[in-house]
PDB file of N, CA and C in Angstrom:
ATOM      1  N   UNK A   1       8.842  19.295 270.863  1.00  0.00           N
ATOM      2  CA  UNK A   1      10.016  18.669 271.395  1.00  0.00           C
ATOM      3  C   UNK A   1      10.174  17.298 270.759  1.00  0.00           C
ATOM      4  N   UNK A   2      11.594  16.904 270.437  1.00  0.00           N
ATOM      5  CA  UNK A   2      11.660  15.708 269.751  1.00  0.00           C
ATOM      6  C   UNK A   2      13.033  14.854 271.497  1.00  0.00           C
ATOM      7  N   UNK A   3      12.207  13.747 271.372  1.00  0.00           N
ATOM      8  CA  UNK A   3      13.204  13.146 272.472  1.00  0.00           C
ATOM      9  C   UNK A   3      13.753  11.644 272.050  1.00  0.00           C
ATOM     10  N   UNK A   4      15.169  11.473 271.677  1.00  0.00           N
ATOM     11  CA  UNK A   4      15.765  10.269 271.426  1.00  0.00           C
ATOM     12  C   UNK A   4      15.883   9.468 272.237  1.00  0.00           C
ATOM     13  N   UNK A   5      16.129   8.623 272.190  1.00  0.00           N
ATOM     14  CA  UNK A   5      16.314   7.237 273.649  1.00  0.00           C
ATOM     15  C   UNK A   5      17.372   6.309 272.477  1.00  0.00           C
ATOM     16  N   UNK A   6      17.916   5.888 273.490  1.00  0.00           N
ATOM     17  CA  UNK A   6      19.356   4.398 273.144  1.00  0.00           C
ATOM     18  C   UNK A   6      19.532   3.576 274.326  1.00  0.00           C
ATOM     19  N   UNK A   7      19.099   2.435 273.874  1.00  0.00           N
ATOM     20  CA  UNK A   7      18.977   1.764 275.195  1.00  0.00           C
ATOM     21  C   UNK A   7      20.166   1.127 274.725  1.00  0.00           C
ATOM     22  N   UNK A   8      21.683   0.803 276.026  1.00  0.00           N
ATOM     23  CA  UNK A   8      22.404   0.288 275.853  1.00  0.00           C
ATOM     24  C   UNK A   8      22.814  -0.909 277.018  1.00  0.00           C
ATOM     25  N   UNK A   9      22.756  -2.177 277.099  1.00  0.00           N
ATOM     26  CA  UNK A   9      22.506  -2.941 278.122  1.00  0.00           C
ATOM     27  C   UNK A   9      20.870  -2.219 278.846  1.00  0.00           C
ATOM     28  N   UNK A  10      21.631  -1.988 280.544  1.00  0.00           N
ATOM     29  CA  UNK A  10      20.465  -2.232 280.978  1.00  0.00           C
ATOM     30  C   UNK A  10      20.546  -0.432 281.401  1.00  0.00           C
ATOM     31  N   UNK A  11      21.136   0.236 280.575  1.00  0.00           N
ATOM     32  CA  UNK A  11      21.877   2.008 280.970  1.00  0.00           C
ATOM     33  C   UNK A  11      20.551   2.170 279.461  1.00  0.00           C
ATOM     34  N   UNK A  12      19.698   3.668 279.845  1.00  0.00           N
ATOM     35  CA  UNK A  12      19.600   4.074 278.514  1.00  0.00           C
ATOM     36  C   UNK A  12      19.696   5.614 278.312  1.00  0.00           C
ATOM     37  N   UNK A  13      20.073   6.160 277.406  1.00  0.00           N
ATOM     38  CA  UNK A  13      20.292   7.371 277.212  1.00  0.00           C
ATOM     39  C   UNK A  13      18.918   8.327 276.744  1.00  0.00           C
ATOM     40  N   UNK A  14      18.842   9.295 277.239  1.00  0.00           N
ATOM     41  CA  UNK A  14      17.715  10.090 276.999  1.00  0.00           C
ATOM     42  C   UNK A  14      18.495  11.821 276.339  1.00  0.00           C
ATOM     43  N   UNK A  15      18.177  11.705 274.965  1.00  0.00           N
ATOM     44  CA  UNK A  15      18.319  13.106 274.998  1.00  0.00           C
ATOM     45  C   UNK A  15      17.316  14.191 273.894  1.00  0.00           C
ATOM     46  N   UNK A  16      16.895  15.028 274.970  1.00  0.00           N
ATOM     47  CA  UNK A  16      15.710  15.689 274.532  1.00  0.00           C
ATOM     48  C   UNK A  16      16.070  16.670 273.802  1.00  0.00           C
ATOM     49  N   UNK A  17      15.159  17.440 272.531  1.00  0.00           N
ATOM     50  CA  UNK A  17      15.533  18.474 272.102  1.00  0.00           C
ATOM     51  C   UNK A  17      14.542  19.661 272.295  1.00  0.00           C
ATOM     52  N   UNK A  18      15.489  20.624 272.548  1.00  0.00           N
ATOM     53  CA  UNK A  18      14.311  21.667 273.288  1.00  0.00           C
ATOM     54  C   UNK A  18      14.012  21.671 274.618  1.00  0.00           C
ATOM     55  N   UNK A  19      13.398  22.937 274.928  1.00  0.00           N
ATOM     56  CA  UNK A  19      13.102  22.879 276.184  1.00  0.00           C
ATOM     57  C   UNK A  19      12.843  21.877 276.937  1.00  0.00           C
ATOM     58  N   UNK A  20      13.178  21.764 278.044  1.00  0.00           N
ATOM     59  CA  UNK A  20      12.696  20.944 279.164  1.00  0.00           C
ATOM     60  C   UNK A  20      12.581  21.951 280.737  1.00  0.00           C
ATOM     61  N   UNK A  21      11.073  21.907 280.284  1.00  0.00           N
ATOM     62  CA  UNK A  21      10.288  22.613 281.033  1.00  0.00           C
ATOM     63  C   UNK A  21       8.864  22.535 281.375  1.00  0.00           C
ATOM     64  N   UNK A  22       7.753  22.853 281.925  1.00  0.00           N
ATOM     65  CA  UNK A  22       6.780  22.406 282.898  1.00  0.00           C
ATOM     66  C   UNK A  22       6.023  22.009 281.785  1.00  0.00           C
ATOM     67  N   UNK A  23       6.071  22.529 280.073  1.00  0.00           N
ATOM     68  CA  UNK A  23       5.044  22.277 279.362  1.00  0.00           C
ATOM     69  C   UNK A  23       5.625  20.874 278.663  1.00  0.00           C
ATOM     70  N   UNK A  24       7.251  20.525 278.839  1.00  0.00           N
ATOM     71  CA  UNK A  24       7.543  19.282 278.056  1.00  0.00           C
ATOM     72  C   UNK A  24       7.928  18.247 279.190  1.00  0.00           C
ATOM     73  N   UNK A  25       7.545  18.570 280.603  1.00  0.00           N
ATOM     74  CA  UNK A  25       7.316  17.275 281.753  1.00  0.00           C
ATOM     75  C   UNK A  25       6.612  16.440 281.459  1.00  0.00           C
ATOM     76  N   UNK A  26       5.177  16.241 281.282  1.00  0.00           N
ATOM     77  CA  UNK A  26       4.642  15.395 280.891  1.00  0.00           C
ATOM     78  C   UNK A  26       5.440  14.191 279.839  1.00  0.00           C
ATOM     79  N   UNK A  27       5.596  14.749 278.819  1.00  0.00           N
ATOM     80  CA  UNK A  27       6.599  13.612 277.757  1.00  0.00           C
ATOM     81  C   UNK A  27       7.575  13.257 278.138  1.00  0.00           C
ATOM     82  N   UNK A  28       8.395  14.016 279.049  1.00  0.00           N
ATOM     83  CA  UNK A  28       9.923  13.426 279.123  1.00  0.00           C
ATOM     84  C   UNK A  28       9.666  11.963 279.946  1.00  0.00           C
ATOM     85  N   UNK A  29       8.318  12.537 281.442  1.00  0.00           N
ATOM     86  CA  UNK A  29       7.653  11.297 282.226  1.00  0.00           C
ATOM     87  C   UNK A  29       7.556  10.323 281.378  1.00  0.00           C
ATOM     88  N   UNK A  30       6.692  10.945 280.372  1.00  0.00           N
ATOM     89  CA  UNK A  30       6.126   9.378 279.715  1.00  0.00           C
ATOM     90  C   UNK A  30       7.182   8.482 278.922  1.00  0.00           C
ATOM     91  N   UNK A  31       8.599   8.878 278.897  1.00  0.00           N
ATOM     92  CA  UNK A  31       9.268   8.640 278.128  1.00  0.00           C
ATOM     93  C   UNK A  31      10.346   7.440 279.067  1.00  0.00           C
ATOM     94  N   UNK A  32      10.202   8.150 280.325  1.00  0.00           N
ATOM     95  CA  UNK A  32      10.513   7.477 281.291  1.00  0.00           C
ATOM     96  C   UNK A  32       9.646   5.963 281.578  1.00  0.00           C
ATOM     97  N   UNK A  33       8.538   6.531 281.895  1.00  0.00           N
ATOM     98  CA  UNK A  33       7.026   5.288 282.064  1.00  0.00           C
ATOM     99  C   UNK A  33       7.513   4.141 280.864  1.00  0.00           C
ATOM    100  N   UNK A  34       7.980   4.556 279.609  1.00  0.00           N
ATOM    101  CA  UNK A  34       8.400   3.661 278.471  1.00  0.00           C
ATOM    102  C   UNK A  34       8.902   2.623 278.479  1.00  0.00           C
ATOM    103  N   UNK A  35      10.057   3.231 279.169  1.00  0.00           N
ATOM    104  CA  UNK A  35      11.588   2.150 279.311  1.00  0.00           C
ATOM    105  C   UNK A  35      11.060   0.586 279.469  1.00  0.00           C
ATOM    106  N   UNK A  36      11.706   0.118 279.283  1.00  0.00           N
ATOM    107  CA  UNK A  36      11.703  -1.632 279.847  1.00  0.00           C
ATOM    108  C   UNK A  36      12.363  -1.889 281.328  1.00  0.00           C
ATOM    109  N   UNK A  37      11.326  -2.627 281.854  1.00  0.00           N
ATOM    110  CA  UNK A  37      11.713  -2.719 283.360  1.00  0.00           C
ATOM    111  C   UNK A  37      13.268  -3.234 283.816  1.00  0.00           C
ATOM    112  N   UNK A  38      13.648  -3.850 282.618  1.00  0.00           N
ATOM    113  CA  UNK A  38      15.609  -3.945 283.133  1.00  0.00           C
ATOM    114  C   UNK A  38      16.681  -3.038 283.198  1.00  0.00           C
ATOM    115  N   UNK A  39      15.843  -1.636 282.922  1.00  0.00           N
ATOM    116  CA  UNK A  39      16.774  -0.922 282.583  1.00  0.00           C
ATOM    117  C   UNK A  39      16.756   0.407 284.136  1.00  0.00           C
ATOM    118  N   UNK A  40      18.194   0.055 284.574  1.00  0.00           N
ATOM    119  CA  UNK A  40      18.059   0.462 285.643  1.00  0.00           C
ATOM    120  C   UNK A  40      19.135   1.740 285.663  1.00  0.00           C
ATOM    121  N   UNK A  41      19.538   2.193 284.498  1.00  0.00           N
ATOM    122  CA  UNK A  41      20.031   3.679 284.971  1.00  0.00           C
ATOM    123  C   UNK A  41      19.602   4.363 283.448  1.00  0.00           C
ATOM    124  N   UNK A  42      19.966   5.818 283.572  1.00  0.00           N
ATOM    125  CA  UNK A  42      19.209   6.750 282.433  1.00  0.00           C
ATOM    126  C   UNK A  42      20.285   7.758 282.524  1.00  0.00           C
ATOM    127  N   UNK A  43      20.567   8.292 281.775  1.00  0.00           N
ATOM    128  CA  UNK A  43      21.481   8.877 281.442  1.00  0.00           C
ATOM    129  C   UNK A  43      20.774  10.421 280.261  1.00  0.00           C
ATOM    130  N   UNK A  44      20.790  11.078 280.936  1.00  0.00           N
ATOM    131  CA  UNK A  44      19.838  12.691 280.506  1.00  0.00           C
ATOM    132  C   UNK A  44      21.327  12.936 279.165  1.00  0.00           C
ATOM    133  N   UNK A  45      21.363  13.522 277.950  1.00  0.00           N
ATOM    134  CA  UNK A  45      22.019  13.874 277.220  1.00  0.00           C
ATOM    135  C   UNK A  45      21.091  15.220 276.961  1.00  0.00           C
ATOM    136  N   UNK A  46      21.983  16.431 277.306  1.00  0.00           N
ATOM    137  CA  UNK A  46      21.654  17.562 277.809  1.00  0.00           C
ATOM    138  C   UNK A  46      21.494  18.956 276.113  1.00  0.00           C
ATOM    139  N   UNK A  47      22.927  17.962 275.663  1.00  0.00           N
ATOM    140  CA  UNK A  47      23.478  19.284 274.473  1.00  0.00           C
ATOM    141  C   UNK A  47      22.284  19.673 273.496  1.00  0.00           C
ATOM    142  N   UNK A  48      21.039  18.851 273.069  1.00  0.00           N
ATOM    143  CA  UNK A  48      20.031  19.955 272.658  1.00  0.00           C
ATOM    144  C   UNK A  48      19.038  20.317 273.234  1.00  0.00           C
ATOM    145  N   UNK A  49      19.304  19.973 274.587  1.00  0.00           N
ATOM    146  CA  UNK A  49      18.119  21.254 275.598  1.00  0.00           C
ATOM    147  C   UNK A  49      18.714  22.235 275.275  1.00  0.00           C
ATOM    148  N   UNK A  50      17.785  22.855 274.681  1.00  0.00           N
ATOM    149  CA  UNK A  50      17.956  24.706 274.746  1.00  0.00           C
ATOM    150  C   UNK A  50      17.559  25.580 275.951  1.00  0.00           C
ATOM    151  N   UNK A  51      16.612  24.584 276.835  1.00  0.00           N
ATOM    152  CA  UNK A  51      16.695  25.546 278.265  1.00  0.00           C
ATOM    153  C   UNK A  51      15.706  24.500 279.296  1.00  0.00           C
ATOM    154  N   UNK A  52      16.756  24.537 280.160  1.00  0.00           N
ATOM    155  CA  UNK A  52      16.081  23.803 281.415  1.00  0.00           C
ATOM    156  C   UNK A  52      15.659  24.612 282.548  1.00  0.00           C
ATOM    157  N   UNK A  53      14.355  24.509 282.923  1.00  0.00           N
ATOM    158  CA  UNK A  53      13.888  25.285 284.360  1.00  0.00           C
ATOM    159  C   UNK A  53      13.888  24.237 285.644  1.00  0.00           C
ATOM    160  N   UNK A  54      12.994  24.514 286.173  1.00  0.00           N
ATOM    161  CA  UNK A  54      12.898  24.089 287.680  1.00  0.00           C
ATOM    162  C   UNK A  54      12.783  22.342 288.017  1.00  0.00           C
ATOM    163  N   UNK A  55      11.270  22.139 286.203  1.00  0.00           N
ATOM    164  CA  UNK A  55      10.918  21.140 285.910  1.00  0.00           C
ATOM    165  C   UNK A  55      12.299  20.068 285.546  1.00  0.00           C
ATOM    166  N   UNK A  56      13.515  20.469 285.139  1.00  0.00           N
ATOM    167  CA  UNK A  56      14.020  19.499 284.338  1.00  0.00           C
ATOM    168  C   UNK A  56      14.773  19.141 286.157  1.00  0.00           C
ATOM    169  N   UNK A  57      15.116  20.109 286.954  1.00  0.00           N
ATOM    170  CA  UNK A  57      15.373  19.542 288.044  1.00  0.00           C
ATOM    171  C   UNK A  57      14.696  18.462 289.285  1.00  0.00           C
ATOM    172  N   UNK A  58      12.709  18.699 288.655  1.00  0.00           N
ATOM    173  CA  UNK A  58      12.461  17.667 289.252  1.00  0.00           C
ATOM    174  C   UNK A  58      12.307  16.430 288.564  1.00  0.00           C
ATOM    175  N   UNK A  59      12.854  16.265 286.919  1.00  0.00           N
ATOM    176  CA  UNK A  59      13.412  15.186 286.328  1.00  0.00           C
ATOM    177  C   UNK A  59      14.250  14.318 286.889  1.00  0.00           C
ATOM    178  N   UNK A  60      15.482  15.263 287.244  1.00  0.00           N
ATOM    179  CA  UNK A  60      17.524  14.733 287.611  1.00  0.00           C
ATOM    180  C   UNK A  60      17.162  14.475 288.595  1.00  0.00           C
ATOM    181  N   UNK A  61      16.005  14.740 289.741  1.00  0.00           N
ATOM    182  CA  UNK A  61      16.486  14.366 291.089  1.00  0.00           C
ATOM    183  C   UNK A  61      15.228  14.460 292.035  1.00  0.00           C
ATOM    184  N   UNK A  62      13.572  14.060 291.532  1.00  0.00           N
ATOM    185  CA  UNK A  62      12.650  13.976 292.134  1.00  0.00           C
ATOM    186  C   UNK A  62      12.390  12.536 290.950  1.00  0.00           C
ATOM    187  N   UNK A  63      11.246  11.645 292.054  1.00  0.00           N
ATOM    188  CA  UNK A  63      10.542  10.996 291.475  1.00  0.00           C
ATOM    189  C   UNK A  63       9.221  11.065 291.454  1.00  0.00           C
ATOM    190  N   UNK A  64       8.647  10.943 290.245  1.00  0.00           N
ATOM    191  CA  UNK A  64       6.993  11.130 290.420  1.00  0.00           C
ATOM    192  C   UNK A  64       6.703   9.804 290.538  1.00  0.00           C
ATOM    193  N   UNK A  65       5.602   8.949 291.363  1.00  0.00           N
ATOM    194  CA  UNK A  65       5.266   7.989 291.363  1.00  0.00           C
ATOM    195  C   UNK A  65       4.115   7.334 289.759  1.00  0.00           C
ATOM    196  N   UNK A  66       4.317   7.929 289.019  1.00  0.00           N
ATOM    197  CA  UNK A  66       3.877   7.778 287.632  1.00  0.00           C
ATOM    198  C   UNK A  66       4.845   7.316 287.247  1.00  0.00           C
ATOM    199  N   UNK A  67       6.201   7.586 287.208  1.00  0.00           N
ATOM    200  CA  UNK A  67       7.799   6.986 287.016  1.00  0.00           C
ATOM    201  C   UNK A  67       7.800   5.828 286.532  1.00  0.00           C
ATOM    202  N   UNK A  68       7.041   5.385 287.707  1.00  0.00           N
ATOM    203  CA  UNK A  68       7.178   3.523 287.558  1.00  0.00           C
ATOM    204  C   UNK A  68       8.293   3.121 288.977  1.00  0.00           C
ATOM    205  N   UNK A  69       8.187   1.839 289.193  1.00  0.00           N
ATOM    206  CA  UNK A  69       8.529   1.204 290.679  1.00  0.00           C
ATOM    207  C   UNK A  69       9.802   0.926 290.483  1.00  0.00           C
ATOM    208  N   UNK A  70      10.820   0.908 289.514  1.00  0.00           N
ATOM    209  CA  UNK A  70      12.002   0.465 289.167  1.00  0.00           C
ATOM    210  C   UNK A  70      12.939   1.431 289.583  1.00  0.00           C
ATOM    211  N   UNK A  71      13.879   1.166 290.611  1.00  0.00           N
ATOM    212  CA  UNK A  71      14.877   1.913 291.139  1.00  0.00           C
ATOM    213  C   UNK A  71      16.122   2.116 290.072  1.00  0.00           C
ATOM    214  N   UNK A  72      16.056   3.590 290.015  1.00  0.00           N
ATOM    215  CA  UNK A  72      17.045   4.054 288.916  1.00  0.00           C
ATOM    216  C   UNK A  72      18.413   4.525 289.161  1.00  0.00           C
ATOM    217  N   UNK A  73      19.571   4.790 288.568  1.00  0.00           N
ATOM    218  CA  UNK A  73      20.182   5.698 288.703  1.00  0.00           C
ATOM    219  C   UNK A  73      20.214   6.522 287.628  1.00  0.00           C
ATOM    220  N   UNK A  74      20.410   7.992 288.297  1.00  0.00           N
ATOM    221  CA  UNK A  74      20.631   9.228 286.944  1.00  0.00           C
ATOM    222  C   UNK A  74      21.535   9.549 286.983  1.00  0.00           C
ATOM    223  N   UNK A  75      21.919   9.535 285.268  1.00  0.00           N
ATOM    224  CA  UNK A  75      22.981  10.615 285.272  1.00  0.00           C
ATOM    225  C   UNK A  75      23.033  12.004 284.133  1.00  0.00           C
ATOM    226  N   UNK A  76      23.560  12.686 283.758  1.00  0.00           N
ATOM    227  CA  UNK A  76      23.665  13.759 282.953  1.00  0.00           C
ATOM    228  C   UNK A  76      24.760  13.983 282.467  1.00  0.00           C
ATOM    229  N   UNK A  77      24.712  14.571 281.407  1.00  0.00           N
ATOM    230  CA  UNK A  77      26.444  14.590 280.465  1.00  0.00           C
ATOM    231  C   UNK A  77      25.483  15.780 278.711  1.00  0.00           C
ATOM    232  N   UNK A  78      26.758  16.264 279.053  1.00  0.00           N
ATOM    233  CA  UNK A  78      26.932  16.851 277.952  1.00  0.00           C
ATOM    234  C   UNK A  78      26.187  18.182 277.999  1.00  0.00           C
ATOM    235  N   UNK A  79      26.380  19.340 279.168  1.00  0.00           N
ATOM    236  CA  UNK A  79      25.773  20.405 279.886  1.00  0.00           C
ATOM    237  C   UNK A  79      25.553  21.386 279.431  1.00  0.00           C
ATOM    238  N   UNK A  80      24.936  22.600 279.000  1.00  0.00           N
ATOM    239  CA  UNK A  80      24.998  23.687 278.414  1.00  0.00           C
ATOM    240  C   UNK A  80      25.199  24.886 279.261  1.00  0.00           C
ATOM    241  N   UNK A  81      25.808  25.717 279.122  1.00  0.00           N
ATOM    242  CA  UNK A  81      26.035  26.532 280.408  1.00  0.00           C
ATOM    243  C   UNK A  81      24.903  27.239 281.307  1.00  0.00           C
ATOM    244  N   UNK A  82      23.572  26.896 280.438  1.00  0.00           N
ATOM    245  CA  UNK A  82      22.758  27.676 281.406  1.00  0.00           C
ATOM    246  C   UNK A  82      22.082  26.676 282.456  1.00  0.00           C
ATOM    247  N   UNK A  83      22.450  25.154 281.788  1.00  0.00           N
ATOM    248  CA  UNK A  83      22.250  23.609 282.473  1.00  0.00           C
ATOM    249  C   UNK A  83      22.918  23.997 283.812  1.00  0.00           C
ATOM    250  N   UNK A  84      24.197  24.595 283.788  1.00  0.00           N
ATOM    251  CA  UNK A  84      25.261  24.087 284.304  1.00  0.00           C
ATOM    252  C   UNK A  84      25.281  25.405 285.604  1.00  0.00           C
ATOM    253  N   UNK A  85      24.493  26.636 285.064  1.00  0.00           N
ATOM    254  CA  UNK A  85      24.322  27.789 286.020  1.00  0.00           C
ATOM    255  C   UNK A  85      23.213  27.096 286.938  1.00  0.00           C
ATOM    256  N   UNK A  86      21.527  26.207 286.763  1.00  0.00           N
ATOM    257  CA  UNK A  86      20.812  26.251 286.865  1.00  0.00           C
ATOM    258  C   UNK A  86      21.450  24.876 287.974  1.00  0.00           C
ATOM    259  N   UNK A  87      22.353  23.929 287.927  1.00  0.00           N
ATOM    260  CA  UNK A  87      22.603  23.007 288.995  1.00  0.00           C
ATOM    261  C   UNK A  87      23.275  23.332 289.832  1.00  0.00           C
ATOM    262  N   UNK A  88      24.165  24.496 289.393  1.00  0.00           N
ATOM    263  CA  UNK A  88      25.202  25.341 290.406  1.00  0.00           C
ATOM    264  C   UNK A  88      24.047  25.564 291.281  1.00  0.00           C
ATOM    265  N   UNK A  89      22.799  26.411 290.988  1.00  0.00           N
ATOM    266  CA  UNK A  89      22.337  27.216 292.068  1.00  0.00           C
ATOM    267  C   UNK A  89      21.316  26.275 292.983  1.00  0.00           C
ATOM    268  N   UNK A  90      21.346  25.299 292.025  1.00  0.00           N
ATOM    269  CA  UNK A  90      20.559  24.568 292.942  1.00  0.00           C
ATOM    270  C   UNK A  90      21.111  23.968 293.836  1.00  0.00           C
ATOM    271  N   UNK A  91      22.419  23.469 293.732  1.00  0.00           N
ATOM    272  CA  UNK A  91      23.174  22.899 294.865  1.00  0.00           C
ATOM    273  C   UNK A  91      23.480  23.678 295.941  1.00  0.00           C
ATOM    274  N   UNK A  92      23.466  24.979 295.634  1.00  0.00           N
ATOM    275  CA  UNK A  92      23.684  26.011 296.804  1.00  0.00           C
ATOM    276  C   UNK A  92      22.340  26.307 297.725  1.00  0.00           C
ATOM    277  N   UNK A  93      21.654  26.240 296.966  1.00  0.00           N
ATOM    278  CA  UNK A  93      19.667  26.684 297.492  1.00  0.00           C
ATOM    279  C   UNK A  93      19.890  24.883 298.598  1.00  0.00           C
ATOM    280  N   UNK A  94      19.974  23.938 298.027  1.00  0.00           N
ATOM    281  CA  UNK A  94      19.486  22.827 298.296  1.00  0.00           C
ATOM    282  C   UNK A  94      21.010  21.833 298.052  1.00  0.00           C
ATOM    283  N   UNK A  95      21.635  22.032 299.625  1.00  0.00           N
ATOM    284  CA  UNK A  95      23.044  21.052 299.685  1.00  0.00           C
ATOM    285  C   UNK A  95      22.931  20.411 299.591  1.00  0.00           C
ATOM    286  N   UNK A  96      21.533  19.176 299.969  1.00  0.00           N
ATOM    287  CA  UNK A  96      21.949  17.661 299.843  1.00  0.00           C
ATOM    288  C   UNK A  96      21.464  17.333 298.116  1.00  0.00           C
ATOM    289  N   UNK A  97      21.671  18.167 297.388  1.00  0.00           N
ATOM    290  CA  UNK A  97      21.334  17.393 296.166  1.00  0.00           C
ATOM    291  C   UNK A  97      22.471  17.378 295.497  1.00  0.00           C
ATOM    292  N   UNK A  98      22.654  16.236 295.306  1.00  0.00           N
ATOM    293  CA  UNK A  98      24.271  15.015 294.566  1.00  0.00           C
ATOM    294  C   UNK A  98      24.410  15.831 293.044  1.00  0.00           C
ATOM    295  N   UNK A  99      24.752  16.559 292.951  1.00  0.00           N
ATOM    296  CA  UNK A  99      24.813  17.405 291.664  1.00  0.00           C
ATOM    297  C   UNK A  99      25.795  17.036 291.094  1.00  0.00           C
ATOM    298  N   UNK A 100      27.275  16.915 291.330  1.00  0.00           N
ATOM    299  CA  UNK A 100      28.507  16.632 291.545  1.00  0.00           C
ATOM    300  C   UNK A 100      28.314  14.923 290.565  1.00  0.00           C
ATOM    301  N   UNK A 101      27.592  14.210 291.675  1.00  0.00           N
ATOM    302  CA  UNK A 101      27.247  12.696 291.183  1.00  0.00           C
ATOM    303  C   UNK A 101      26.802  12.467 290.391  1.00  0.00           C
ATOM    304  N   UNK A 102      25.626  13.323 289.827  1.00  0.00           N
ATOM    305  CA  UNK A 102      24.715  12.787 288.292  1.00  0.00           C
ATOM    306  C   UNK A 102      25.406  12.934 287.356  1.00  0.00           C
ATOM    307  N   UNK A 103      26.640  14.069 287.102  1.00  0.00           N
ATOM    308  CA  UNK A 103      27.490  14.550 285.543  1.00  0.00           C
ATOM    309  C   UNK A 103      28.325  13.461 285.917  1.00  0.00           C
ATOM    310  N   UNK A 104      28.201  12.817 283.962  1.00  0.00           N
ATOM    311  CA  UNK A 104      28.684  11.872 283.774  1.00  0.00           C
ATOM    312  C   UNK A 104      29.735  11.933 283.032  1.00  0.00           C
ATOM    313  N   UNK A 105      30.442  12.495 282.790  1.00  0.00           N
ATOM    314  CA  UNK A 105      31.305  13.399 281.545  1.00  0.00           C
ATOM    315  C   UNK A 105      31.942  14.290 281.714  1.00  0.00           C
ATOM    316  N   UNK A 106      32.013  15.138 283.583  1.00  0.00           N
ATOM    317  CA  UNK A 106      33.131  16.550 283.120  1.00  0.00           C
ATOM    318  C   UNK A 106      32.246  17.618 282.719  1.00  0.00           C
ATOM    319  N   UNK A 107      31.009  17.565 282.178  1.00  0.00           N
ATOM    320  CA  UNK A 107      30.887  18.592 281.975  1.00  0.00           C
ATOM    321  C   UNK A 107      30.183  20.405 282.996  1.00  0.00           C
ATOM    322  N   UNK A 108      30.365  19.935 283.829  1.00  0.00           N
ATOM    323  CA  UNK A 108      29.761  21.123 285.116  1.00  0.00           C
ATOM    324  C   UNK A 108      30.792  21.792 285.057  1.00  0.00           C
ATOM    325  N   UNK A 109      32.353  21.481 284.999  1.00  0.00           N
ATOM    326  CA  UNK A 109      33.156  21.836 284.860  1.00  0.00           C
ATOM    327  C   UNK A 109      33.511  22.911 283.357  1.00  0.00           C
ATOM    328  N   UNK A 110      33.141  22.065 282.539  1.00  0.00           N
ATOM    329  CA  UNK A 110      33.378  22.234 281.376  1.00  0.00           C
ATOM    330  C   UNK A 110      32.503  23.306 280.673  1.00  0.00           C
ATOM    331  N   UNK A 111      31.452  23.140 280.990  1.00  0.00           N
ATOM    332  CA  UNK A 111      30.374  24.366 280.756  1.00  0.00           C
ATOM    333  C   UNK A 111      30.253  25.774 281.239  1.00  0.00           C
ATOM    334  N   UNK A 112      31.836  26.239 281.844  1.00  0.00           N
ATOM    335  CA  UNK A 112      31.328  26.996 282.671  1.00  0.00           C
ATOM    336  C   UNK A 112      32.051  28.621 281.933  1.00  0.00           C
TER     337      UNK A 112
END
């Protein structure tokens, strides 16, 4: 897996290539653990995940306390339709998760 970062102000963009899944959690964490402590939102850029499982959902919307103490906001943009099947169902399994709120771009819509 190759994972880009753009830190822009105090927003930085994360976008991974390849799976994001239980064997590429570890890195995406550590990629997170990275950041500089001013940077208080992250922004997932989705279009070369080739496939997200369960793991990339406890990315968008669990915190591991390895994370680091810095209160974030997430967001996501740029969805692939199986991204976009895999938040559908999770919002249905699990209503209170802000699915709606993290796409930053239209694309849940757009992916479909």
């Amino acid at each position: 897996m190759y994972v880009s970062t753009a830190v822009e102000g105090t927003t930085v963009r994360i976008a991974p290539t390849g799976p994001v899944d239980h064997d590429t959690l570890p890195a995406l964490r550590a990629t997170l653990r990275s950041l500089p402590p001013d940077v208080d939102a992250v922004v997932w850029d989705l279009r070369s995940a080739t496939f997200m499982d369960v793991a990339g959902l406890h990315l968008l919307f669990g915190r591991a306390p390895e994370d680091g103490p810095f209160p974030r906001t997430v967001g996501v943009e740029r969805l692939r339709p199986q991204h976009r099947r895999l938040l559908l169902l999770a919002a249905r399994v699990f209503p209170g998760l802000d699915v709606a709120g993290i796409i930053r771009d239209g694309s849940l819509e757009e992916a479909a």
